[in-house]
Protein backbone atom coordinates (compact mmCIF):
# COMPACT_ATOMS: atom_id res chain seq x y z
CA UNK A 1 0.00 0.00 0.00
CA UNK A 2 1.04 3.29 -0.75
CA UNK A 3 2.53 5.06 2.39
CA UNK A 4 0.62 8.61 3.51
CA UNK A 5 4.08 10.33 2.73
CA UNK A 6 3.68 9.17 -0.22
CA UNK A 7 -0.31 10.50 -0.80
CA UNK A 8 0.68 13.59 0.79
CA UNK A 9 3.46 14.18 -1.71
CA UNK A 10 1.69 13.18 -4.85
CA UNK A 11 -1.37 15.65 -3.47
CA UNK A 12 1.35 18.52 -2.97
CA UNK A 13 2.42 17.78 -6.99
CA UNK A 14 -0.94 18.02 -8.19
CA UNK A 15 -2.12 21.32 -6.19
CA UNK A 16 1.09 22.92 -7.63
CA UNK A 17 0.46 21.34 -11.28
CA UNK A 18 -2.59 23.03 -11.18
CA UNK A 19 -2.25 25.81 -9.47
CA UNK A 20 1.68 26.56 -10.28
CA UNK A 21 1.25 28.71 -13.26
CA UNK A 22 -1.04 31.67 -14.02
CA UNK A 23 -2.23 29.51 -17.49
CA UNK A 24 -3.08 26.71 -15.28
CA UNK A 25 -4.68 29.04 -12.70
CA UNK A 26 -7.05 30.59 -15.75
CA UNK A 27 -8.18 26.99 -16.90
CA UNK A 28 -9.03 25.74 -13.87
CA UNK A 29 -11.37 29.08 -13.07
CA UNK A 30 -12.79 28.86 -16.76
CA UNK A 31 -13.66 25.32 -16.07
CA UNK A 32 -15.11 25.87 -12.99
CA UNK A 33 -17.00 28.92 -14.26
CA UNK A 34 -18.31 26.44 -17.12
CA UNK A 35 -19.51 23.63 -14.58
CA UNK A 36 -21.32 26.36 -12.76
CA UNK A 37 -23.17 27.87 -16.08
CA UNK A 38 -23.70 23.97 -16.74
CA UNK A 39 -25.38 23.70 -13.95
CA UNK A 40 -27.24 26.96 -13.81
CA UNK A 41 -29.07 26.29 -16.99
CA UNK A 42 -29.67 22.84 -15.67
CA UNK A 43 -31.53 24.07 -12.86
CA UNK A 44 -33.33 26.84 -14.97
CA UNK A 45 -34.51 24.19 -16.86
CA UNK A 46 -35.74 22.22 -14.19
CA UNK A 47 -37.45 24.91 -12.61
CA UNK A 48 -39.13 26.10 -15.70
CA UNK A 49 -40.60 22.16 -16.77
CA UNK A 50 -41.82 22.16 -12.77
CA UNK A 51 -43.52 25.22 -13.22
CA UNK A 52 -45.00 24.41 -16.95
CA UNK A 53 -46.02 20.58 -15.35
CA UNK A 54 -47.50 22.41 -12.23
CA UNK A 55 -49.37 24.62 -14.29
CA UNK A 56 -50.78 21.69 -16.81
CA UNK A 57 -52.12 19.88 -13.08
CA UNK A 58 -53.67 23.01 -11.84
CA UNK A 59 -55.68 22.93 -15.46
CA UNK A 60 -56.53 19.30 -14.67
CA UNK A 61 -57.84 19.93 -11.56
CA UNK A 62 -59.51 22.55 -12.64
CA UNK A 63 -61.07 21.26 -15.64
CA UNK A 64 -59.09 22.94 -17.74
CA UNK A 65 -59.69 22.34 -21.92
CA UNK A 66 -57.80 18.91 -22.87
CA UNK A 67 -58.84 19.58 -26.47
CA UNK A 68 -56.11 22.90 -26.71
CA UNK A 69 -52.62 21.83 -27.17
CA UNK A 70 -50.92 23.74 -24.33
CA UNK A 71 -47.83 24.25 -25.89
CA UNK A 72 -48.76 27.57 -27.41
CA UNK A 73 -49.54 29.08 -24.10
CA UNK A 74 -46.36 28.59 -21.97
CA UNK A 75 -44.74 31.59 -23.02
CA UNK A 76 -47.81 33.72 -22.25
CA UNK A 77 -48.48 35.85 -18.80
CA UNK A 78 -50.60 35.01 -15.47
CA UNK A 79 -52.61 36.97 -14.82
CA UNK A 80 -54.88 36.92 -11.51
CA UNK A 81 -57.49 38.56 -9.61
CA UNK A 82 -58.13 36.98 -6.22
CA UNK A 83 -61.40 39.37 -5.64
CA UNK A 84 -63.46 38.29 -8.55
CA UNK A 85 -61.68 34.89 -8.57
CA UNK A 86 -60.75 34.14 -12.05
CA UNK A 87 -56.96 33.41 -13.49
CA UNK A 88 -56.02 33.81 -16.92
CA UNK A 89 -53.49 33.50 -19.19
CA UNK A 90 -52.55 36.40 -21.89
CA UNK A 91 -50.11 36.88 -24.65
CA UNK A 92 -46.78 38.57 -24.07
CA UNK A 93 -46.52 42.25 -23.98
CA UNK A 94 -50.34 43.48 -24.54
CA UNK A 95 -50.48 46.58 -22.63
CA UNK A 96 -52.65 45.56 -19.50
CA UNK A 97 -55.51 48.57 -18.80
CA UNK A 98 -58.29 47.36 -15.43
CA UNK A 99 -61.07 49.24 -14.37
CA UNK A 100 -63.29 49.35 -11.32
CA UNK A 101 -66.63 49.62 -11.05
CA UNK A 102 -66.94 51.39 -14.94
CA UNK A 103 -70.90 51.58 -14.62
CA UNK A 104 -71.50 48.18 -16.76
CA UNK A 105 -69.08 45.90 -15.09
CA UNK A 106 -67.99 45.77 -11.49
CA UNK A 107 -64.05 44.85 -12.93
CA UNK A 108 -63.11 45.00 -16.80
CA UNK A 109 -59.46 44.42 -17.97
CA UNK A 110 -58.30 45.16 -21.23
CA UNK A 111 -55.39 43.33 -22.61
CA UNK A 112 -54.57 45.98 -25.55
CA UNK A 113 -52.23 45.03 -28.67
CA UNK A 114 -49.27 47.10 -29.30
CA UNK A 115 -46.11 47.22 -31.99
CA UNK A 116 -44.20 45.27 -29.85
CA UNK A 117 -46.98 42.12 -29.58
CA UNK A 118 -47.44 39.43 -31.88
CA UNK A 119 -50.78 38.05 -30.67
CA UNK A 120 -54.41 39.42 -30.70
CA UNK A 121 -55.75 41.27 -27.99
CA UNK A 122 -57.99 39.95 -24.75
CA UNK A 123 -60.43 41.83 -22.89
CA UNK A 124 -62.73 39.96 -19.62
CA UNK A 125 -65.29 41.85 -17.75
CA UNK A 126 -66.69 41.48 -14.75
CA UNK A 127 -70.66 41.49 -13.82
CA UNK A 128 -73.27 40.77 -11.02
CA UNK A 129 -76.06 40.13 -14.12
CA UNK A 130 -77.32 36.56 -14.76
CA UNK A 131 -76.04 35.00 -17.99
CA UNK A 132 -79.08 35.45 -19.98
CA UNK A 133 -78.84 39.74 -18.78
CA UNK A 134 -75.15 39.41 -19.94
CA UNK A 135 -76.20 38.20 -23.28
CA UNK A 136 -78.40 40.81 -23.20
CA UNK A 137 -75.81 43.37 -22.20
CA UNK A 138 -73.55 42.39 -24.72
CA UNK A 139 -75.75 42.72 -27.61
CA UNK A 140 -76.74 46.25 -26.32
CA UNK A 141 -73.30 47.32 -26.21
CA UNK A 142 -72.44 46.14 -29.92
CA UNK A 143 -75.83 46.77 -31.98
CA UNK A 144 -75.49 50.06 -30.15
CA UNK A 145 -72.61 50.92 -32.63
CA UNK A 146 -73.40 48.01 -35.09
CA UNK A 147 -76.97 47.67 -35.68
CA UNK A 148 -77.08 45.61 -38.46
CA UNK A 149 -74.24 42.71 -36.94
CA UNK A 150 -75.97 39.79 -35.35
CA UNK A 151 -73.65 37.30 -33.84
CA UNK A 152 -73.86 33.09 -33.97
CA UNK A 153 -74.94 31.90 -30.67
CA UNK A 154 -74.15 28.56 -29.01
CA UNK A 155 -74.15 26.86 -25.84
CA UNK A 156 -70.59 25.73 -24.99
CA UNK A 157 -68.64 23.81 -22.16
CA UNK A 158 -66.17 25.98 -20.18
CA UNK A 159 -64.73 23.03 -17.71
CA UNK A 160 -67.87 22.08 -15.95
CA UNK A 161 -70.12 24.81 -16.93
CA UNK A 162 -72.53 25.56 -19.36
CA UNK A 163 -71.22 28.52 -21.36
CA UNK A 164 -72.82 30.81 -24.18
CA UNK A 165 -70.59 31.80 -26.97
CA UNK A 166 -71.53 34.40 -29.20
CA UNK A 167 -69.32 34.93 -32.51
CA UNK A 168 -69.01 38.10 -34.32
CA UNK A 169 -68.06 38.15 -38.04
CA UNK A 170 -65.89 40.70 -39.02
CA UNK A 171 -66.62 43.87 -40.92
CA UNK A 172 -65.05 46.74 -42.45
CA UNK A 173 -66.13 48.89 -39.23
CA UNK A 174 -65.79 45.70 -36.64
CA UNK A 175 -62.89 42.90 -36.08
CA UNK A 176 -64.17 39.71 -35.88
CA UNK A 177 -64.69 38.82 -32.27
CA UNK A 178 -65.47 35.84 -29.78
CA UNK A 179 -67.06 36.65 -26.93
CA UNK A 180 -67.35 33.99 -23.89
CA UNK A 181 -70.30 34.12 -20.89
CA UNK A 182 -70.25 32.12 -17.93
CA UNK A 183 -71.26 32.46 -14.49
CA UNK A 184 -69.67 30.61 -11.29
CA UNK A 185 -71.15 32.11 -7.75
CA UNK A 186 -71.99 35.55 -7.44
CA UNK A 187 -70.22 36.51 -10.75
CA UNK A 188 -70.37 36.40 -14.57
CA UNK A 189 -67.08 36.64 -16.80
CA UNK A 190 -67.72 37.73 -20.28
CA UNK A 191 -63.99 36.83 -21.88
CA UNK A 192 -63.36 38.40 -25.64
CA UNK A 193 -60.48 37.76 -28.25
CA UNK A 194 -60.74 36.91 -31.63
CA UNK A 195 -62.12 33.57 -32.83
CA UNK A 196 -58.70 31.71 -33.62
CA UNK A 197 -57.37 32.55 -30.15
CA UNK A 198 -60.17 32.06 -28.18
CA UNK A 199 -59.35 28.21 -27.55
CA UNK A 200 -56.05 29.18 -26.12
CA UNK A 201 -56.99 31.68 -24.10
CA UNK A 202 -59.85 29.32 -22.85
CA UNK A 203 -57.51 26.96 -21.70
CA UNK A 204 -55.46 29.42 -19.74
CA UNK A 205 -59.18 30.59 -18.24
CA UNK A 206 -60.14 29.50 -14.33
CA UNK A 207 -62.44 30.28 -11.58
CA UNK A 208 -60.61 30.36 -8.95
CA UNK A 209 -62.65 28.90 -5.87
């Protein structure tokens, strides 16, 4: 067996191979510095697929849409209002404008499009009406300006409630729009985008207990 005069002394070469010349001295930080990165992004990583697999449970438990591939969401932002209990996801960089208590809805947010956004804009209000007076509302507020636009109307699953769509088809004056009613408790959402993005934002959509 090697003696521990012996260990010590092939230890003592090593520490001086390594650390005995200023070249050897920058290697060894630069590969430390590299292990750390490494391991950095490793852990980035790992945090992010928690957070993304945490997020695709709380839709699960929730009742969230399994018919929306999630995948297009994950870059988007949470968004969350604990008083009228509803979470959503958005797309990146919409400007974000809320309102309380504007007359017709006890909450509205708009989600606004910008130059720096690439996705359509989102806007969810907040009422104390029954769904059938939110219909109502909504129609009000649109034939108002647009007298002559009737929209397609549907009944629709939103996890486990029954849900009235009501799709608007596009004009020269007015985008084409999806709007989404449903009530849970004391309050009704009303949740607009336009019709190819509705599904995604949908998925991102729940009432919060």
């Amino acid at each position: 067996m090697m003696s521990e005069k012996y260990m010590k002394r092939k230890v003592k070469r090593i520490v001086i191979l390594i650390f005995g010349k200023p070249l050897n001295i920058g290697l060894f930080i630069l590969f430390v510095s590299a292990l750390i990165l490494l391991l950095k992004v490793a852990l980035t990583e790992g945090d992010k697929k928690g957070r993304v697999d945490n997020y695709d449970s709380t839709l699960d438990e929730n009742g969230g849409s399994e018919s929306v591939v999630l995948e297009r969401i994950r870059d988007w932002e949470y968004f969350i209002h604990p008083e009228y209990r509803f979470s959503v996801y958005v797309p990146r960089l919409l400007v974000k404008r809320e309102y309380d208590d504007s007359g017709d809805y006890l909450f509205f947010v708009r989600f606004e499009e910008n130059r720096f956004s690439e996705e359509s804009g989102v806007a969810i209000g907040v009422s104390n009406r029954a769904l059938e007076e939110e219909e109502a509302k909504i129609r009000e507020i649109v034939e108002a300006e647009f007298s002559d636009i009737k929209p397609k109307r549907e009944i629709v699953k939103l996890t486990d409630y029954d849900a009235i769509k009501l799709d608007y088809q596009g004009s020269e004056e007015l985008e084409s729009r999806t709007i989404i009613l449903v009530t849970n408790g004391d309050y009704t959402y009303s949740i607009s985008t336009v019709p190819e993005q509705i599904d995604n934002v949908l998925a991102g959509f729940v009432m919060l207990e």
